[in-house]
N, C-alpha and C. Protein backbone atom coordinates (compact mmCIF):
# COMPACT_ATOMS: atom_id res chain seq x y z
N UNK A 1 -27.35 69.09 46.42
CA UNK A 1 -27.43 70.53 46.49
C UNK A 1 -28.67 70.95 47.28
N UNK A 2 -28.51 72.07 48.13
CA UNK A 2 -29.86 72.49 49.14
C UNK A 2 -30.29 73.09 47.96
N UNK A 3 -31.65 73.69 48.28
CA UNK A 3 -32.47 74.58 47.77
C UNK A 3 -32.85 75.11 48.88
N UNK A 4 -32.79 76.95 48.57
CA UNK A 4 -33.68 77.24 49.87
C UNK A 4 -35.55 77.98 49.61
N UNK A 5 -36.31 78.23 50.26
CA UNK A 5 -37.51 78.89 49.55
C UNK A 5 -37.18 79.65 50.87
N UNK A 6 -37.73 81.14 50.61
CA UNK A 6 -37.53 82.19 51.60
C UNK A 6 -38.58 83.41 51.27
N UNK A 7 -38.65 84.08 52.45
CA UNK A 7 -39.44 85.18 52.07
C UNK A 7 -38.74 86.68 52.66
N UNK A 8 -39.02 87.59 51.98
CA UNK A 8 -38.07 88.50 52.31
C UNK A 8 -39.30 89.67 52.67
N UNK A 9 -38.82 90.73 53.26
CA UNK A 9 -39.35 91.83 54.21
C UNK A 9 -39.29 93.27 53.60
N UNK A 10 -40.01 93.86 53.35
CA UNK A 10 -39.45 95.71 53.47
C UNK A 10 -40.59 96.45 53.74
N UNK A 11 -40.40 97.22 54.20
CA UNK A 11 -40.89 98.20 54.59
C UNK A 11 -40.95 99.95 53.96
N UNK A 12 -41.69 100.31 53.41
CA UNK A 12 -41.58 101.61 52.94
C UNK A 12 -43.15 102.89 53.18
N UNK A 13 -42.40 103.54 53.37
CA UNK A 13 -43.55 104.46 54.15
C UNK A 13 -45.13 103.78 54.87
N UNK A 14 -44.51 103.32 56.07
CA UNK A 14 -45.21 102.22 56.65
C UNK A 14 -45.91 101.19 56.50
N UNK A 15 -45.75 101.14 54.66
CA UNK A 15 -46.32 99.40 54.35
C UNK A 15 -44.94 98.60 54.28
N UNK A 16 -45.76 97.45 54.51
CA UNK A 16 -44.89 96.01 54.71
C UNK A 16 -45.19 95.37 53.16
N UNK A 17 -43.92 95.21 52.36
CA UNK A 17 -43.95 94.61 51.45
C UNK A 17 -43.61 92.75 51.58
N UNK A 18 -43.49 92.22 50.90
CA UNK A 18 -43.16 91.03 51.02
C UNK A 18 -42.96 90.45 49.45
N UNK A 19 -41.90 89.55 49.35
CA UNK A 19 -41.53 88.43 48.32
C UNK A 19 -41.36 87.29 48.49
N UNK A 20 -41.59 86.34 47.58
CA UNK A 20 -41.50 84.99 48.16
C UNK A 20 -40.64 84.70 46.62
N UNK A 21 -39.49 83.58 47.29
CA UNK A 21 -38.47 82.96 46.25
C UNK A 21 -37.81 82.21 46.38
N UNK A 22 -36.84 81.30 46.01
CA UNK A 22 -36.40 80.21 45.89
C UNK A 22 -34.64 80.20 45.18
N UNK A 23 -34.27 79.78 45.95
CA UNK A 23 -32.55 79.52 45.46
C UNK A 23 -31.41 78.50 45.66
N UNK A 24 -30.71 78.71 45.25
CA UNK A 24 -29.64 77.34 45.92
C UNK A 24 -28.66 78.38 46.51
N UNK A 25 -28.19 80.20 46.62
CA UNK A 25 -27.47 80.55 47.01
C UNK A 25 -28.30 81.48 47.44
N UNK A 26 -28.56 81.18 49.26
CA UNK A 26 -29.45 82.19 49.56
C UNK A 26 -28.80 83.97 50.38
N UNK A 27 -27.46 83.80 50.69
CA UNK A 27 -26.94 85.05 50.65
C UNK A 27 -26.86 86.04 49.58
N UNK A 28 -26.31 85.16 48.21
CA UNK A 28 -26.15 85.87 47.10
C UNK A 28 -27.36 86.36 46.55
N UNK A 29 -28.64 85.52 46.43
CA UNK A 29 -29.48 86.24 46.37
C UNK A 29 -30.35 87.36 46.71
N UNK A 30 -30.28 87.55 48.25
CA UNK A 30 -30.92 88.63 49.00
C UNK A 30 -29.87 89.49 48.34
N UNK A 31 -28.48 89.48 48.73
CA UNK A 31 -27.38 90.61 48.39
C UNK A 31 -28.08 91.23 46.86
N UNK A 32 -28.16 90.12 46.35
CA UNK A 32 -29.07 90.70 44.76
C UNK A 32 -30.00 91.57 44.64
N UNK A 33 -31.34 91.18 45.52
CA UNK A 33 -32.61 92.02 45.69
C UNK A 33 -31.87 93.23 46.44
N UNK A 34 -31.16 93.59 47.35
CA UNK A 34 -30.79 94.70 48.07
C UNK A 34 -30.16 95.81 46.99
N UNK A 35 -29.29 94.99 45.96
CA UNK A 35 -28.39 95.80 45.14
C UNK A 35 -29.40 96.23 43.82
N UNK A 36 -31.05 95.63 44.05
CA UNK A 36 -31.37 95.97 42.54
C UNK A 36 -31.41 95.66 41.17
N UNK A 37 -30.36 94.41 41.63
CA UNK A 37 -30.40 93.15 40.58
C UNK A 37 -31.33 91.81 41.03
N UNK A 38 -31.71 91.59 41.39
CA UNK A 38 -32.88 90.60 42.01
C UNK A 38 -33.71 90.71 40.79
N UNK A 39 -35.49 90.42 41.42
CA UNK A 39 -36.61 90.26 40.72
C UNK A 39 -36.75 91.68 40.82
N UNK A 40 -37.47 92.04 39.55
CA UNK A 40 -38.19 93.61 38.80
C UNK A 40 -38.82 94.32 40.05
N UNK A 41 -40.18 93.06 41.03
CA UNK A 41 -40.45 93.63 41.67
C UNK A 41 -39.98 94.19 43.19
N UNK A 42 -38.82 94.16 43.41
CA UNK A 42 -37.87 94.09 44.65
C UNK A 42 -37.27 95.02 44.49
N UNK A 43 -36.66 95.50 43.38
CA UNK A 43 -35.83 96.63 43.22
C UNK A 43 -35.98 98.40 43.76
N UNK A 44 -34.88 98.72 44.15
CA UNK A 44 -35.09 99.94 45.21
C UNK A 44 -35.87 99.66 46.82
N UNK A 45 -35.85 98.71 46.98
CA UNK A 45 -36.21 98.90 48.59
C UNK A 45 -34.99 97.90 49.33
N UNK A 46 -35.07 97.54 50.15
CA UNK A 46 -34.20 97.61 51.65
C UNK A 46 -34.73 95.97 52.29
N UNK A 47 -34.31 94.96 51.73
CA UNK A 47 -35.14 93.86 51.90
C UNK A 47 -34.50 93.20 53.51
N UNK A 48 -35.15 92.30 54.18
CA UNK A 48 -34.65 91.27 55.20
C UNK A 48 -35.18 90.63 54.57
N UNK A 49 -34.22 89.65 55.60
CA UNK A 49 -34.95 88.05 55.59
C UNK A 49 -36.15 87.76 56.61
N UNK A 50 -37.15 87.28 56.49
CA UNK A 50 -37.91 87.10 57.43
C UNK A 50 -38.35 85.32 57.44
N UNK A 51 -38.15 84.30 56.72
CA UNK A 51 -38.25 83.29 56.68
C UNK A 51 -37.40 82.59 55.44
N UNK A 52 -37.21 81.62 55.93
CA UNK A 52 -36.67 80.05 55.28
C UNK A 52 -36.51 79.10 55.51
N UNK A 53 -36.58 78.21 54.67
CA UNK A 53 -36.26 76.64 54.44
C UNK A 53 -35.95 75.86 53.43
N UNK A 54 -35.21 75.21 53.93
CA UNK A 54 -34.17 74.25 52.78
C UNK A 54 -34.30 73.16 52.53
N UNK A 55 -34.17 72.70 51.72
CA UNK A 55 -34.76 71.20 50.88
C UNK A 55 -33.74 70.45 50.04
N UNK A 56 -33.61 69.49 49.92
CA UNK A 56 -32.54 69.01 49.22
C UNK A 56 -32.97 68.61 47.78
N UNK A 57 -34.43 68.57 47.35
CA UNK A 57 -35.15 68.58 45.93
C UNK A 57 -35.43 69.67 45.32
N UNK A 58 -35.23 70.09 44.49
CA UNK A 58 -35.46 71.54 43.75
C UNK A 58 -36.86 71.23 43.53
N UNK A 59 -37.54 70.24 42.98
CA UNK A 59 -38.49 70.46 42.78
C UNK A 59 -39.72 70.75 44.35
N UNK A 60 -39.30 70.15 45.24
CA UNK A 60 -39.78 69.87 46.37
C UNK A 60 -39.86 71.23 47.13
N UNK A 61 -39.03 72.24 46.93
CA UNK A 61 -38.38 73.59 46.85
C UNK A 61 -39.11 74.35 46.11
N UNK A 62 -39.51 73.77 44.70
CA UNK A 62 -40.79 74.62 43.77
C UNK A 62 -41.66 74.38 44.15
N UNK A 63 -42.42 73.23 44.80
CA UNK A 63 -43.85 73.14 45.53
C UNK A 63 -44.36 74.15 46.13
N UNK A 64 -43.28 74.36 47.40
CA UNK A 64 -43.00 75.10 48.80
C UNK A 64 -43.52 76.18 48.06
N UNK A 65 -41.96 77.12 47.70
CA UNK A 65 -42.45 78.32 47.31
C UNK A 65 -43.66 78.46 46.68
N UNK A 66 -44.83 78.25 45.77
CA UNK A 66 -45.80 78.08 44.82
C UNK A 66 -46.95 78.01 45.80
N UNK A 67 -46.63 77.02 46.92
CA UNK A 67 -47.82 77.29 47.95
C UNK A 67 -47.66 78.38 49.23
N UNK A 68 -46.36 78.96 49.34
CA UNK A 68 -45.98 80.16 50.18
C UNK A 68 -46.75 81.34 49.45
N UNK A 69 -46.33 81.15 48.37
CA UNK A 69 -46.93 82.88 47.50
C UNK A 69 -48.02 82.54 47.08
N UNK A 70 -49.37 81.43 47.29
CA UNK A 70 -50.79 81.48 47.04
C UNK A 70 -51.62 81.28 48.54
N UNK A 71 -50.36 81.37 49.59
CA UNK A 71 -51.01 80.62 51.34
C UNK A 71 -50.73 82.26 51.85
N UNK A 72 -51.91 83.29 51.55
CA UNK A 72 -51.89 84.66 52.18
C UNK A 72 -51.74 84.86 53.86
N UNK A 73 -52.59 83.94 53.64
CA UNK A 73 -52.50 83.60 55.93
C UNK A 73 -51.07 83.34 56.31
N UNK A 74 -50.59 82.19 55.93
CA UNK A 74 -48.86 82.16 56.40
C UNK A 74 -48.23 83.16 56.33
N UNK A 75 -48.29 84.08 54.75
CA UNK A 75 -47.83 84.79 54.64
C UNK A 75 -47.98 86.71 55.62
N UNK A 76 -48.99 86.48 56.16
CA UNK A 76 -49.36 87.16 57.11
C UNK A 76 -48.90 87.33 58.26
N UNK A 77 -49.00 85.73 58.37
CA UNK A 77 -48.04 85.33 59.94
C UNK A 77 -46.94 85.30 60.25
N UNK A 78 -46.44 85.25 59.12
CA UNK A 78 -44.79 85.41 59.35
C UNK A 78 -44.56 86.69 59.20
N UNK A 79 -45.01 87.92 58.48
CA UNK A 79 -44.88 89.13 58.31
C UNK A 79 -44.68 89.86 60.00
N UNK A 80 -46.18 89.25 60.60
CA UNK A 80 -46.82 89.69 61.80
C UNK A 80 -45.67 89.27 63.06
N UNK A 81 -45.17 88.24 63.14
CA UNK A 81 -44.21 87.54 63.83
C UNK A 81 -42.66 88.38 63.58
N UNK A 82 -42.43 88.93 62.26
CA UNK A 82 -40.72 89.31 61.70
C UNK A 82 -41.05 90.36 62.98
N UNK A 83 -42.33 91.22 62.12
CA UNK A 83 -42.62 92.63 63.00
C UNK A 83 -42.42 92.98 64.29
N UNK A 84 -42.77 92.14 65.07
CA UNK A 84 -42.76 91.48 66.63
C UNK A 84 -41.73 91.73 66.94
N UNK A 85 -41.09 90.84 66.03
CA UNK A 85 -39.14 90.32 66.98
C UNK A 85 -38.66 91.31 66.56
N UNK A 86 -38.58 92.32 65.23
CA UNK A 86 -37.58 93.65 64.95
C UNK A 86 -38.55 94.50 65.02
N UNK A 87 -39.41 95.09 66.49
CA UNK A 87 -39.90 96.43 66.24
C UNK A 87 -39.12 97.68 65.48
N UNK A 88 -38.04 97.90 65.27
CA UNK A 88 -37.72 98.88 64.99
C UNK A 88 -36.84 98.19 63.43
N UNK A 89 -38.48 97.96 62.93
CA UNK A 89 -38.01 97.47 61.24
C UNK A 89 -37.58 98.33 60.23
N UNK A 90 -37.13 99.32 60.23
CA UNK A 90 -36.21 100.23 59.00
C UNK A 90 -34.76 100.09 59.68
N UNK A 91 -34.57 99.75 60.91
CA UNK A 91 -33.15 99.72 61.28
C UNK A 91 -32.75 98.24 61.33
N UNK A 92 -33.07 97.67 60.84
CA UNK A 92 -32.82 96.35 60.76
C UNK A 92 -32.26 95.34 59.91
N UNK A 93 -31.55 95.04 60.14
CA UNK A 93 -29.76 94.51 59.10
C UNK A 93 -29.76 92.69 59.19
N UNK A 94 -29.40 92.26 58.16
CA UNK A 94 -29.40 90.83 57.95
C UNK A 94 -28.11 90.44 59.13
């Protein structure tokens, strides 16, 4: 079974939010955070995808994520990079 660790995107009155998480069904999950059923803190905003990667160890998959959401710099850079490639980030669709 893959595992994926991913980080997701939104944007609301010009701050850039960000989440970092981990799944084995990574469509169904974003579809989740979008609909409000996701994590507590995701709910009501408008998420992308802005990174992932897949692993075939769940645990190897819990590492990842655990050092994604304590590595602020990566997490910066990939924010800074989504931004780049979709300037026009409120119109922007998975």
């Amino acid at each position: 079974m893959k595992y994926f660790v991913y980080l997701i995107l939104s944007k609301k009155y010009d701050k850039i939010f960000s989440y970092v998480g981990m799944t084995n069904n990574l469509k169904k999950r974003i579809s989740l955070h979008n609909s409000s059923k996701g994590a507590k803190y995701t709910r009501g905003k408008k998420w992308h995808l802005a990174y992932k990667k897949s692993y075939n160890s769940k645990s190897k998959a819990l590492k990842e994520e655990y050092s994604l959401k304590k590595d602020k710099k990566k997490r910066e850079k990939i924010k800074l990079i989504f931004n780049l490639k979709n300037e026009n980030f409120n119109s922007f669709t998975l």
